[in-house]
Protein backbone atom coordinates (compact mmCIF):
# COMPACT_ATOMS: atom_id res chain seq x y z
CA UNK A 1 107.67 81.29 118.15
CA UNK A 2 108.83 77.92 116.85
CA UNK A 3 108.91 74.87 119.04
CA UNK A 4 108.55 71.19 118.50
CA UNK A 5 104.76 71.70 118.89
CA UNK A 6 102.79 70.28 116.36
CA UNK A 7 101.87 73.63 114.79
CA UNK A 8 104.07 76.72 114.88
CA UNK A 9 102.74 80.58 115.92
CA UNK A 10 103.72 84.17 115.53
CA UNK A 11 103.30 86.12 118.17
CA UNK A 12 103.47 89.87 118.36
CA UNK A 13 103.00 92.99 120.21
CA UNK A 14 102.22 96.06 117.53
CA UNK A 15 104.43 98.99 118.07
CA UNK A 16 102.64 102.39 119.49
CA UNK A 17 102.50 105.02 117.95
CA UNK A 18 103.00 108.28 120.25
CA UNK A 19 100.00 108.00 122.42
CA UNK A 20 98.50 105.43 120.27
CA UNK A 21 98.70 101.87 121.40
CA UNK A 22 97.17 98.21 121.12
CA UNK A 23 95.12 96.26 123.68
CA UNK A 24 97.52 93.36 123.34
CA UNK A 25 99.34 91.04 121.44
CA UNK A 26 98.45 89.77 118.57
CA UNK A 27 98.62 85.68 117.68
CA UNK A 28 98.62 83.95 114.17
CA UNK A 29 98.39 80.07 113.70
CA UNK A 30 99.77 79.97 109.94
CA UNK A 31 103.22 79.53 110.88
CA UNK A 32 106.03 81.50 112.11
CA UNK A 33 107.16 84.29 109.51
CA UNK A 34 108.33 87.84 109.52
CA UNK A 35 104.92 90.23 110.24
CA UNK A 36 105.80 93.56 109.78
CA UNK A 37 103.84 95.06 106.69
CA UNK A 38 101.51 92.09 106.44
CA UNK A 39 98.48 92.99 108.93
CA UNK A 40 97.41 95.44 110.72
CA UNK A 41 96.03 96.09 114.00
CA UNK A 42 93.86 98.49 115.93
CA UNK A 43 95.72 100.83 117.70
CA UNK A 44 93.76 103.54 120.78
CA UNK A 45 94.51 106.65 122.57
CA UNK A 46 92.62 109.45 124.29
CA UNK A 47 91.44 111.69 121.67
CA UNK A 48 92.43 114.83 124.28
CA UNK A 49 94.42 115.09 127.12
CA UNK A 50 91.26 115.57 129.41
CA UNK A 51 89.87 112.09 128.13
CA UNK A 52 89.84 109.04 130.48
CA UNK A 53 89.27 106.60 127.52
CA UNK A 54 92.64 104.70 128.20
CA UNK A 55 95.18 103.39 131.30
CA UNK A 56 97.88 101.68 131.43
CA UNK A 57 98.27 98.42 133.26
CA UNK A 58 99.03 98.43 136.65
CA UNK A 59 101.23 95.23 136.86
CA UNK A 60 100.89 91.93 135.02
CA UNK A 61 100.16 88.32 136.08
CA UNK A 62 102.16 85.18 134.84
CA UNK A 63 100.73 82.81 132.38
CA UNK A 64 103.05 80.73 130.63
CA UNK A 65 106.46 80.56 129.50
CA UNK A 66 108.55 78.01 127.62
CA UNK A 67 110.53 76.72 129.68
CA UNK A 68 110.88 72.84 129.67
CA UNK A 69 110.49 73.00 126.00
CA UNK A 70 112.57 72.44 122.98
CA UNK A 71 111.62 75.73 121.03
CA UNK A 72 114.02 78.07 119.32
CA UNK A 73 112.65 80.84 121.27
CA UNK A 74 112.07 81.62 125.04
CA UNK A 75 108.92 83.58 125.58
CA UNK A 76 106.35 84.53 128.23
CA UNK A 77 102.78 85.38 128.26
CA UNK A 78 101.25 87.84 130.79
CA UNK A 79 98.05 88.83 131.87
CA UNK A 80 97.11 92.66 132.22
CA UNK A 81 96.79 94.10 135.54
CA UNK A 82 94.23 96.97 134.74
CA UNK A 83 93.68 99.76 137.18
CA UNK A 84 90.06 100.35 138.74
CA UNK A 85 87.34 101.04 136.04
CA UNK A 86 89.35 99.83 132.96
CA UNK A 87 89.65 96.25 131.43
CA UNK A 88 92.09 94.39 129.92
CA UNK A 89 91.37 93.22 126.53
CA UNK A 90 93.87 90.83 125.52
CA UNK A 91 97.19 88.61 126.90
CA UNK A 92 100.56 89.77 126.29
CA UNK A 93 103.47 88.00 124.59
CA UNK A 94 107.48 88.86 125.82
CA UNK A 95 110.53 87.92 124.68
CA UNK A 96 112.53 85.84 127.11
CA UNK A 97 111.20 86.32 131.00
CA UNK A 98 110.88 89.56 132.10
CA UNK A 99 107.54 91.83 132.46
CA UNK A 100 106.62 93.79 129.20
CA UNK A 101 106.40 97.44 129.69
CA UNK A 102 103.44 98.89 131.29
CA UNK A 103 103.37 101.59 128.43
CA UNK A 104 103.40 99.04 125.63
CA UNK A 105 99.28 98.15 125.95
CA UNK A 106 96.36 100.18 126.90
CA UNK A 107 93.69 99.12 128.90
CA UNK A 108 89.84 100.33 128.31
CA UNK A 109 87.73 102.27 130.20
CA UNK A 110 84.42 99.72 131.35
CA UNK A 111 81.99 101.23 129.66
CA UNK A 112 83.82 100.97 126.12
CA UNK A 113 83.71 97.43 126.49
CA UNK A 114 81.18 94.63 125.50
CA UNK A 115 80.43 90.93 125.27
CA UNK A 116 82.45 89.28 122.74
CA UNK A 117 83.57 85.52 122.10
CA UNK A 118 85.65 82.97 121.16
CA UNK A 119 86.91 81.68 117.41
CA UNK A 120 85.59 77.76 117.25
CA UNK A 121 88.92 76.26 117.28
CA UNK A 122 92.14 77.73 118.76
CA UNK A 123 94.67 79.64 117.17
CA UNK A 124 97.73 77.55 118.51
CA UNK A 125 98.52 74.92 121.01
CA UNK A 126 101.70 73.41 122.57
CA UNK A 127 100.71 70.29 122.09
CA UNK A 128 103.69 67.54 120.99
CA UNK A 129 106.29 70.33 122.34
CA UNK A 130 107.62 68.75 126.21
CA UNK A 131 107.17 71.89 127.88
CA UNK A 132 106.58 72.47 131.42
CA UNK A 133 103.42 74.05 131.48
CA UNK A 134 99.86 73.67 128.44
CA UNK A 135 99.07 76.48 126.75
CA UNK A 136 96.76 77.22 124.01
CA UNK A 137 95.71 80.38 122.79
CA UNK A 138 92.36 81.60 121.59
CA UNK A 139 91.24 84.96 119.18
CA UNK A 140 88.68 87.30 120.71
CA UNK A 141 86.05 88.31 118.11
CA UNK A 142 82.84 90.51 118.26
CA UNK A 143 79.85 88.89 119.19
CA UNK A 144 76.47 89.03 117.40
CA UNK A 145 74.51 91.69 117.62
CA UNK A 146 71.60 90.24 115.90
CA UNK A 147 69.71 91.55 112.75
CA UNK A 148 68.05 94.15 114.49
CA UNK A 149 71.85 95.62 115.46
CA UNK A 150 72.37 97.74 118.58
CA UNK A 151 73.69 101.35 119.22
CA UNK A 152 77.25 99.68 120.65
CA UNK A 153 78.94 98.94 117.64
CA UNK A 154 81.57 95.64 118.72
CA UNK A 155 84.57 96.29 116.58
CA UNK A 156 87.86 93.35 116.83
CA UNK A 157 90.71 94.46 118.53
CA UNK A 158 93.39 91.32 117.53
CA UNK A 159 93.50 90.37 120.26
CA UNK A 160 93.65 86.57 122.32
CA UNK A 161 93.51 84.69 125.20
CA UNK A 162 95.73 82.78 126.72
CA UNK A 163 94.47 78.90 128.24
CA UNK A 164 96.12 76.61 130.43
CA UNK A 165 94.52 74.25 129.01
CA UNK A 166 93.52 72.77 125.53
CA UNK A 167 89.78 74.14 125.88
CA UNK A 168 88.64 77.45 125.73
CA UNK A 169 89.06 79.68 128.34
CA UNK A 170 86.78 81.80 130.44
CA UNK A 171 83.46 83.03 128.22
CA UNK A 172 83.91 86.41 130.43
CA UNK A 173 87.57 86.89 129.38
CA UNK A 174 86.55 87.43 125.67
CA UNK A 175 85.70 91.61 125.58
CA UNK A 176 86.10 93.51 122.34
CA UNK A 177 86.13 97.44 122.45
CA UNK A 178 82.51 98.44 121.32
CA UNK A 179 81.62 101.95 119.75
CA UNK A 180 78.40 103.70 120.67
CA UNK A 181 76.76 104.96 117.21
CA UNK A 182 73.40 106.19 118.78
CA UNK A 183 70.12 106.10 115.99
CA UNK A 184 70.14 109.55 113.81
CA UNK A 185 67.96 108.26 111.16
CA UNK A 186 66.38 110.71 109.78
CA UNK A 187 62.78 109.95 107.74
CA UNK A 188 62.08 111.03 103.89
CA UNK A 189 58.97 113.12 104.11
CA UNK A 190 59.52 115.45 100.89
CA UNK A 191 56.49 115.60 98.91
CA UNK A 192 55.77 114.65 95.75
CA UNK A 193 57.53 117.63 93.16
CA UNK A 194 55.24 119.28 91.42
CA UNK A 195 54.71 119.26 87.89
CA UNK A 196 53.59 122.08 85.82
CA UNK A 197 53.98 122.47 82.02
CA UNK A 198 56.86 124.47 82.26
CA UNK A 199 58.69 122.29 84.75
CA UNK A 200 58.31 118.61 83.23
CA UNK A 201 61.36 116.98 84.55
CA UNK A 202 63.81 114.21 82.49
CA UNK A 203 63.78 111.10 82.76
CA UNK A 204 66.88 111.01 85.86
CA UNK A 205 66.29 113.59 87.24
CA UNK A 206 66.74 113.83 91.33
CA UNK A 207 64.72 115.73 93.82
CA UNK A 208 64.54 116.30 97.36
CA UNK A 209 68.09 114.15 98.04
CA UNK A 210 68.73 113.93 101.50
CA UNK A 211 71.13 112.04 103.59
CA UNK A 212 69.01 109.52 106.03
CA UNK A 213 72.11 108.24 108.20
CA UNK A 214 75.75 107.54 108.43
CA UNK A 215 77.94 105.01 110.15
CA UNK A 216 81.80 105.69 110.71
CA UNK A 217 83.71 102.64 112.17
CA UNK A 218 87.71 101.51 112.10
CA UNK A 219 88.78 99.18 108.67
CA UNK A 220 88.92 96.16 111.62
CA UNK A 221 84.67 96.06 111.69
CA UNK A 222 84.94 95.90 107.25
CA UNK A 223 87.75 94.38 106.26
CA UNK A 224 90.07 91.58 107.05
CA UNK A 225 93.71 93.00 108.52
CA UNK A 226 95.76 91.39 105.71
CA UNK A 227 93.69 92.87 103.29
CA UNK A 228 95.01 95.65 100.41
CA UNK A 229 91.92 97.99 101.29
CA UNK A 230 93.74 98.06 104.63
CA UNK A 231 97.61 97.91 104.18
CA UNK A 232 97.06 100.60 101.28
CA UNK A 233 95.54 102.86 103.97
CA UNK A 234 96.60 102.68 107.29
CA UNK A 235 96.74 106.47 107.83
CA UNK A 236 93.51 106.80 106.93
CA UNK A 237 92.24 103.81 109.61
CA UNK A 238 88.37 104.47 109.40
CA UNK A 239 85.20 104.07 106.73
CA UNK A 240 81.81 105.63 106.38
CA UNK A 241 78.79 104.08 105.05
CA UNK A 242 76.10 106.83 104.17
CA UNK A 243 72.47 106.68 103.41
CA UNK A 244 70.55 108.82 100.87
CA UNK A 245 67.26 108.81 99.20
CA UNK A 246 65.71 111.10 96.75
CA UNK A 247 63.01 111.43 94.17
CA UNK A 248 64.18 109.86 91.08
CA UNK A 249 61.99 110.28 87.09
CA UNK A 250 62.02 106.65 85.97
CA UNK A 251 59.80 107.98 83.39
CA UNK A 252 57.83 110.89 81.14
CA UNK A 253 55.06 110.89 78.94
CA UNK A 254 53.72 113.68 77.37
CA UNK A 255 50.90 113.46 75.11
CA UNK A 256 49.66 116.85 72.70
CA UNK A 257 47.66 114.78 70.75
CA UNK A 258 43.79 114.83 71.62
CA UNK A 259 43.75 111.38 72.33
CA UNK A 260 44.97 109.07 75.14
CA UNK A 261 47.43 105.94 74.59
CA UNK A 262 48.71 103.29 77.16
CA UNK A 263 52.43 102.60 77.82
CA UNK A 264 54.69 100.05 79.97
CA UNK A 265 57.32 100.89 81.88
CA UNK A 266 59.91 98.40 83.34
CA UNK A 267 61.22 98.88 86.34
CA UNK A 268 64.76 96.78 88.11
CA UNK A 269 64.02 96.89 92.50
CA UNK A 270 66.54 96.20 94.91
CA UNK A 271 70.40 95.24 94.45
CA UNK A 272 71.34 92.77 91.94
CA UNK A 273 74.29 90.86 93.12
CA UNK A 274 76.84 92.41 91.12
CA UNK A 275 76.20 95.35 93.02
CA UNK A 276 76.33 93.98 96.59
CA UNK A 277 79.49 91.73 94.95
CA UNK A 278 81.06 95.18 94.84
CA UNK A 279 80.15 96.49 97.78
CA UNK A 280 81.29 93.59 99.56
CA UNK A 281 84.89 93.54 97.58
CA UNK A 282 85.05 97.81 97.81
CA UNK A 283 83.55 99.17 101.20
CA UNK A 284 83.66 95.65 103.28
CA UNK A 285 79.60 96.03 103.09
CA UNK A 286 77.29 93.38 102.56
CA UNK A 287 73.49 94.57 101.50
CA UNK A 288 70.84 91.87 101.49
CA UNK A 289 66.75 91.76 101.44
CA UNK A 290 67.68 88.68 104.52
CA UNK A 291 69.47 90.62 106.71
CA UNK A 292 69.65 94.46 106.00
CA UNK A 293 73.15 96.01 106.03
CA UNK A 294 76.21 94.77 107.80
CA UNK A 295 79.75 95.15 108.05
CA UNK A 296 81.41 92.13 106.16
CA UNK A 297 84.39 91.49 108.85
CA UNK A 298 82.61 90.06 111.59
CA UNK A 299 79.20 90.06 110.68
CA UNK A 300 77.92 93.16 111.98
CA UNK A 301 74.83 94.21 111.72
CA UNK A 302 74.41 98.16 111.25
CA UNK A 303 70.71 98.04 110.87
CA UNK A 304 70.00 99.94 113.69
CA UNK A 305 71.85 102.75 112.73
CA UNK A 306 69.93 102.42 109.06
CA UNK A 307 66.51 102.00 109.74
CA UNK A 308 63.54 104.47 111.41
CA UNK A 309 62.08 101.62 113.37
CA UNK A 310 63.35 97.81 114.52
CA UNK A 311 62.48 95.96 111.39
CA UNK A 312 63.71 92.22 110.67
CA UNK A 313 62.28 92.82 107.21
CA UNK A 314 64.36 94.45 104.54
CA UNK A 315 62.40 94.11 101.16
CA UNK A 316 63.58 97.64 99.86
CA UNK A 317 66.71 95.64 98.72
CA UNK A 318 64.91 92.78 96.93
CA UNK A 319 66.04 92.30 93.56
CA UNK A 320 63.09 91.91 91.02
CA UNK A 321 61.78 93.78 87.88
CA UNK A 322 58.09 94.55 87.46
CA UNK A 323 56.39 96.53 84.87
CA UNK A 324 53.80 99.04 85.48
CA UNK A 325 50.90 100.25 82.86
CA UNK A 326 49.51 103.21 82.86
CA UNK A 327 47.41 105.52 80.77
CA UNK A 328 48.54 109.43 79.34
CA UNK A 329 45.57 110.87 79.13
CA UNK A 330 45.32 113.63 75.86
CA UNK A 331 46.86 116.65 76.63
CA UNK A 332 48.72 115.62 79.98
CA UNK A 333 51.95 115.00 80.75
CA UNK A 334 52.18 111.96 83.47
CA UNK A 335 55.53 111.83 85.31
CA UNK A 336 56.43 108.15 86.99
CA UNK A 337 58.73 108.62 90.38
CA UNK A 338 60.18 106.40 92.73
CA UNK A 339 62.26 106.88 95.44
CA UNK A 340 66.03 105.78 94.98
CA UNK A 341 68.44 104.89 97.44
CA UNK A 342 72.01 105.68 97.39
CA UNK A 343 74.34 103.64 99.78
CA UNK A 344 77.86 105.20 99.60
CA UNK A 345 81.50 103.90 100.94
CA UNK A 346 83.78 106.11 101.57
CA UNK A 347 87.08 106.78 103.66
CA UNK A 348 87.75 109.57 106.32
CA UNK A 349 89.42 111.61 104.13
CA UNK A 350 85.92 111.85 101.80
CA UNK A 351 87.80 109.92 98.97
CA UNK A 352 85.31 107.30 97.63
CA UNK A 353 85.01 103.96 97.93
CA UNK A 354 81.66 102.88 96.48
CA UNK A 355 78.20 104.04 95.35
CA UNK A 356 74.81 101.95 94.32
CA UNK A 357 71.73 103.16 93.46
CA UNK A 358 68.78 101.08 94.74
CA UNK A 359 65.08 101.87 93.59
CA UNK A 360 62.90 101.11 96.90
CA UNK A 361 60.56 98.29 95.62
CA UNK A 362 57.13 99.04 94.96
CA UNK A 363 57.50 102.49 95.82
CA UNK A 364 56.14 104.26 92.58
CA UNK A 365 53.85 107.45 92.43
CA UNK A 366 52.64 108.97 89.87
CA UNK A 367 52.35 113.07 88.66
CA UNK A 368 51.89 114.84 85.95
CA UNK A 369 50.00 118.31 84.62
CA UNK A 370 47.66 118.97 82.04
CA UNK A 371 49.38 120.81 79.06
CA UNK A 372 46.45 123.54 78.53
């Protein structure tokens, strides 16, 4: 809307889409321009006709309107009514006075909702405009679950929240929709492979892959809604990060002679920053020996889902480069394996987004055979 405020807003309610709908309006600061094609925003429905995930409202409460000011256009804001067991994520914007429809939002069943909280600074406030009646309005975002992470996955929803004054409002009115992802990490216990003279692997070669875990969450908890990754998909609305690990050869030595000789072998550790630098830019993931794995968006930590055990250590993704010695005794073949780490981006659909190899650091062993 524009008024003689001094900053201008767009305010919005996203269109359903047959049984899916938002969980309000949406509200941008940057000035008052045409939306449609430029963001997008999280829309929810039952996934079956016998799911209770979703209600409508069951009437609305007045907020604010703009009456008394000098703006171009009237508008009202509304507070969800939701019926018994559901909550109301987010404040509703209508055009001129009347009540929006009670089938334009959904409301959220209680225990799909979390904690979330406030941006630092408002999206918009009347301030300067005359009107009747102080408004400001403030985005809900996804609170911090910590390095550690949790099994309810907080995920943004676009929403806000409207104040009658020029401070925040309520702590308890900022709710986000949260996704449980419950731990399914499963450990790497392969053995060693076995080397005999007429098996020697290559240098490259895999064994024993095996995915450890998997996290599917909406584009909202990896990228930002204006992005390209997003507009350029938005019938494919979710991503998947997946876990691997497998024996990897980082080297071979075979030695016929009847002597033995010593060798070095270098070996790179961890992610080098070009590599999380593409993760970040491709899958919205951000992969650090600090704080584990996270979803770039808001911060989220999904180290929960990608760890065995609560860990605020992560030094499998440590970049460094060490070189180990070793002796090939005559007439053995010695065989150098680490285990290697695949992290993996990909949308619904299986198309992919992103894949880099990490070597787990300080995680060598060493086989071999002898040749006769």
């Amino acid at each position: 809307m524009t008024t003689p405020a001094s900053r201008s807003v767009m305010m919005g309610t996203p269109v359903a889409q047959g049984n899916m709908r938002p969980l309000g309006s949406v509200a941008i600061g940057s000035g008052f321009y045409e939306l449609g094609g430029k963001r997008a925003s999280l829309l929810v429905g039952n996934s079956s006709q016998s799911s209770s995930a979703v209600a409508s409202p069951v009437g609305w409460r007045w907020l604010w309107n703009t009456k008394g000011g000098k703006g171009k256009h009237d508008s009202t804001v509304w507070r969800p009514i939701a019926p018994s067991g559901y909550v109301a994520l987010g404040d509703v914007v209508k055009y001129h006075w009347d009540e929006p429809d009670k089938n334009s939002i959904w409301c959220l069943r209680a225990d799909l909702v979390g904690n979330g909280t406030f941006a630092s600074s408002d999206i918009w406030n009347d301030r300067g405009s005359g009107g009747s009646y102080d408004i400001s309005c403030w985005a809900v975002l996804p609170r911090d679950v910590g390095t550690s992470g949790s099994e309810l996955i907080p995920t943004s929803a676009d929403t806000f929240r409207f104040s009658g004054t020029y401070s925040q409002p309520d702590i308890s009115l900022a709710q986000v929709p949260v996704l449980r992802l419950p731990k399914a990490f499963q450990r790497f216990t392969s053995s060693l492979p076995q080397v005999t003279p007429s098996t020697i692997p290559s240098e490259g070669d895999i064994f024993s892959e095996m995915e450890q875990c998997r996290a599917t969450l909406p584009f909202t908890t990896f990228f930002d809604p204006t992005s390209r990754q997003v507009l350029d998909n938005l019938g494919d609305p979710f991503c998947t990060v997946i876990k691997s690990i497998a024996w990897d050869v980082q080297g071979v030595w075979v030695n016929n002679s009847g002597a033995s000789y010593d060798r070095t072998q270098t070996i790179k550790y961890g992610v080098s920053r070009e590599k999380r630098e593409e993760m970040v830019n491709s899958v919205g993931v951000e992969i650090t020996a600090e704080a584990g794995i996270k979803a770039v968006s808001y911060s989220v930590s999904l180290n929960y889902q990608f760890t065995y055990s609560t860990s605020s250590s992560f030094t499998e993704y440590s970049e460094k480069q060490v070189e180990e010695k070793l002796s090939i005794p005559a007439h053995e073949a010695v065989v150098l394996f680490t285990k290697h780490l695949w992290v993996t981006g990909q949308r619904a659909d299986g198309s992919q987004l992103s894949r880099i190899e990490v070597v787990a650091n300080d995680d060598v062993h060493f086989g071999g055979c002898k040749l006769n």
